[in-house]
Protein backbone atom coordinates (compact mmCIF):
# COMPACT_ATOMS: atom_id res chain seq x y z
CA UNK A 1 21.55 -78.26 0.17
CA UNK A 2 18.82 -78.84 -2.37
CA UNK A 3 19.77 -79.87 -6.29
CA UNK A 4 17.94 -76.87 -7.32
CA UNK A 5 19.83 -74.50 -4.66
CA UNK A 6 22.75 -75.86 -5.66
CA UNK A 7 22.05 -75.09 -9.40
CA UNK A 8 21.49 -71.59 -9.00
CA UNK A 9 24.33 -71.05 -7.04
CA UNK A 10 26.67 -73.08 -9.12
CA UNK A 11 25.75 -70.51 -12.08
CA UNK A 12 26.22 -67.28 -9.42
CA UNK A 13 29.81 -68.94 -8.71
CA UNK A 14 30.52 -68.91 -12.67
CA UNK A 15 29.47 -65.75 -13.03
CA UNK A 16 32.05 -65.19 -10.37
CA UNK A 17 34.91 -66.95 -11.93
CA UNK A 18 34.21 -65.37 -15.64
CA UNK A 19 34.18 -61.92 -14.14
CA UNK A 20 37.56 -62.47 -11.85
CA UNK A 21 39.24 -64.30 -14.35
CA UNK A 22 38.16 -61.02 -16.79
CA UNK A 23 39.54 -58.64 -14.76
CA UNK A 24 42.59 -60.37 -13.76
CA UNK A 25 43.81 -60.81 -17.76
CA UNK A 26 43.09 -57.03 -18.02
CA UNK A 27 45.37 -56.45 -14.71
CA UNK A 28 48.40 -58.82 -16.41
CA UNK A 29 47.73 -56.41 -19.60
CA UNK A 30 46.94 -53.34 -19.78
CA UNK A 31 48.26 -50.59 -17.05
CA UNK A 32 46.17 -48.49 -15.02
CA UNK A 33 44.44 -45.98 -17.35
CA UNK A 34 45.87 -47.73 -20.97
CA UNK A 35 42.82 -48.76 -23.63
CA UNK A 36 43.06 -50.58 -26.05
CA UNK A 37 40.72 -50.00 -29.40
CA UNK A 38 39.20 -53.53 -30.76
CA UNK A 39 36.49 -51.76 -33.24
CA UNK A 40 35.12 -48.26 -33.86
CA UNK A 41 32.74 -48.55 -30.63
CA UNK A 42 34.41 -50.69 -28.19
CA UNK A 43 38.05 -50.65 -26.46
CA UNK A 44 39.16 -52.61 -23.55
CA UNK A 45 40.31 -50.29 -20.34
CA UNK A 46 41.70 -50.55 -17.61
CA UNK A 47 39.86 -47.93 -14.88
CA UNK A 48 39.34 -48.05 -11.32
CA UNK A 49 35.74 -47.13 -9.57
CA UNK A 50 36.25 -46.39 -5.80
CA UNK A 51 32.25 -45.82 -5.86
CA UNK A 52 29.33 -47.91 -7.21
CA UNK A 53 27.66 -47.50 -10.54
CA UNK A 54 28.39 -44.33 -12.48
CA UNK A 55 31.00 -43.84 -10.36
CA UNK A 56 28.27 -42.53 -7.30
CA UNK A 57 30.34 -42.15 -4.16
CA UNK A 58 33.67 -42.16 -6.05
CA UNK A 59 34.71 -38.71 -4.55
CA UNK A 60 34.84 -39.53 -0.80
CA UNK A 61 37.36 -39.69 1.72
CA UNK A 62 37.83 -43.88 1.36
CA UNK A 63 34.27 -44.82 3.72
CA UNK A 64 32.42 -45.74 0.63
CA UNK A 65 35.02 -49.15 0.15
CA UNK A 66 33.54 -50.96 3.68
CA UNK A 67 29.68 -49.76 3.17
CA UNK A 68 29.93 -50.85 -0.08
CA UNK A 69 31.47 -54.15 0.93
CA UNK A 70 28.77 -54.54 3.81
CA UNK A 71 25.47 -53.97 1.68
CA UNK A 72 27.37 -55.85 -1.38
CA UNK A 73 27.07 -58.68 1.60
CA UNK A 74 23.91 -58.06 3.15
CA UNK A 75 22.47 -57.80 -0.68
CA UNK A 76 23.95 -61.49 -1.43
CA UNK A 77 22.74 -62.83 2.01
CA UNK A 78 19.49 -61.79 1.01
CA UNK A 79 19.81 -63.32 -2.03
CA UNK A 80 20.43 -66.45 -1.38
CA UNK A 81 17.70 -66.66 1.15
CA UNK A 82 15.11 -65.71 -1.65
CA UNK A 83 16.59 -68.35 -3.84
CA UNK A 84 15.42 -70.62 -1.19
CA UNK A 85 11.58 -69.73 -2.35
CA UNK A 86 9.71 -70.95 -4.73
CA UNK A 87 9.57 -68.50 -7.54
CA UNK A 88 9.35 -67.77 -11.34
CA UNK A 89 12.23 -69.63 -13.46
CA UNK A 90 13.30 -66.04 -14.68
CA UNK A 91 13.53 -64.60 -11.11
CA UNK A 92 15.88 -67.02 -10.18
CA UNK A 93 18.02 -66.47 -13.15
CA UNK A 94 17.70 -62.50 -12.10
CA UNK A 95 18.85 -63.09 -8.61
CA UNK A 96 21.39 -65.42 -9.49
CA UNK A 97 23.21 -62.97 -11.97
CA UNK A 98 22.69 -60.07 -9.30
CA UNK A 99 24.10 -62.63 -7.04
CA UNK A 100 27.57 -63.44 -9.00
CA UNK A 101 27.85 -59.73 -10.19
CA UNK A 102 27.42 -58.49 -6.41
CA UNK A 103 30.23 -60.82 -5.27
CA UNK A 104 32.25 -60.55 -8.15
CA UNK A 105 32.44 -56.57 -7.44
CA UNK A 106 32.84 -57.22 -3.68
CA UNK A 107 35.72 -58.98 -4.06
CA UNK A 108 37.23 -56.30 -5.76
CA UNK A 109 36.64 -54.06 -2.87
CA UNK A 110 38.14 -56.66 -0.81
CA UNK A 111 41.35 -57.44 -2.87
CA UNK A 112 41.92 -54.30 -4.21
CA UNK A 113 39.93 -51.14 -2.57
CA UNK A 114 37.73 -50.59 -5.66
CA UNK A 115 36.49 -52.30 -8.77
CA UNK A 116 38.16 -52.87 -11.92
CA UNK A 117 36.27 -51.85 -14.93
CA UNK A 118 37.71 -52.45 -18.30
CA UNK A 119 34.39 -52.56 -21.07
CA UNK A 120 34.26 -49.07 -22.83
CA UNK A 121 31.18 -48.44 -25.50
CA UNK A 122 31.22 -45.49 -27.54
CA UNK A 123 29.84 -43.75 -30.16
CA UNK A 124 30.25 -40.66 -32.34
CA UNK A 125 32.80 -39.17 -29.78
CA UNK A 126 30.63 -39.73 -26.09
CA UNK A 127 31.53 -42.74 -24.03
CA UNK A 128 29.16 -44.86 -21.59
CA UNK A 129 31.03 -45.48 -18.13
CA UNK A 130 33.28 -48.46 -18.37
CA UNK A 131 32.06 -51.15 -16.32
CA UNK A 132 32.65 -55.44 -16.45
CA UNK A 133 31.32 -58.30 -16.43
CA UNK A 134 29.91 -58.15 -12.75
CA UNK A 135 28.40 -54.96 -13.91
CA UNK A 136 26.46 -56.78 -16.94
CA UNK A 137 25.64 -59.69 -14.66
CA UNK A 138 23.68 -56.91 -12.33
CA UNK A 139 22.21 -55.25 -15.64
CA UNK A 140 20.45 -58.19 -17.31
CA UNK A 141 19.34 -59.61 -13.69
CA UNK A 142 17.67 -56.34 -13.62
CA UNK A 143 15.83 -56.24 -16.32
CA UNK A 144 14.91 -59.35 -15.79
CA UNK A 145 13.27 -58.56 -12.72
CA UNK A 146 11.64 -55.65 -14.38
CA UNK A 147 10.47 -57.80 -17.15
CA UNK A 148 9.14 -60.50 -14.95
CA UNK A 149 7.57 -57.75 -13.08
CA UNK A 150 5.56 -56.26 -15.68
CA UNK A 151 4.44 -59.79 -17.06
CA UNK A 152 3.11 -60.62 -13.33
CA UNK A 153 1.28 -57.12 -13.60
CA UNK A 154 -0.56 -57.69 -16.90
CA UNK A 155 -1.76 -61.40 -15.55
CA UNK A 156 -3.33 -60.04 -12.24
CA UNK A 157 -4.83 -57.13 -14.67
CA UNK A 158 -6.49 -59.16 -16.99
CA UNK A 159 -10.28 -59.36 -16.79
């Protein structure tokens, strides 16, 4: 494997490990559907998602679990074949944290049917959907993607 391919998915597989490791202290603490208040915006949870984000797909029959599981899979495969191209510095660091928060959330699925989400925001009464720290990995890769994206538009634009 090549130093660099190894680097990127050294930093997936700690995104991995913080987000496991996250979820398993709120498992040993908090029962299913406690919080927790730390300030006057953010509590720790403890919440189940059998769907994907915003809870999409939560409602089904129990199908949702193994498709989610296969494209989580087919996703990362992908992934890891583009981080085999050359590219940007900040589109590997987007594919890597899509990388570690895909896994992170598919072994959920695996181990326990669903994922466990356990960060709640809030303010003046309305709540964003709880999510964790595979969730946040996902986020920031995509912006950075969306970032890098626009700064690759404005160079091929320029006169």
């Amino acid at each position: 494997m090549p130093k660099r391919m190894a680097y990127w998915l050294g930093i997936a597989a700690l995104v991995i490990i913080l987000d496991q490791l996250s979820k398993l202290a709120i498992l040993k603490t908090l029962p299913l559907h406690a919080y927790w208040e730390i300030t006057g915006f953010f509590n720790l949870v403890h919440v189940r998602n059998e769907g994907a984000a915003f809870s999409f797909l939560a409602d089904q029959a129990g199908w949702q679990r193994w498709f989610f599981i296969t494209l989580g899979t087919l996703i990362s495969a992908l992934i890891i074949y583009w981080l085999r191209k050359p590219a940007p510095t900040a589109q590997k660091w987007a594919l890597t944290l899509i990388l570690g928060g895909a896994i992170g959330n598919v072994i959920d699925r695996i181990l326990h049917g669903n994922v466990i989400d356990f960060i709640d925001l809030h303010a003046a009464g309305w709540h964003w959907p709880a999510f964790n720290v595979a969730d946040s990995a996902i986020t920031v890769g995509a912006v950075l993607i969306l970032l890098s994206s626009f700064k690759h538009h404005d160079q091929n634009n320029r006169p």
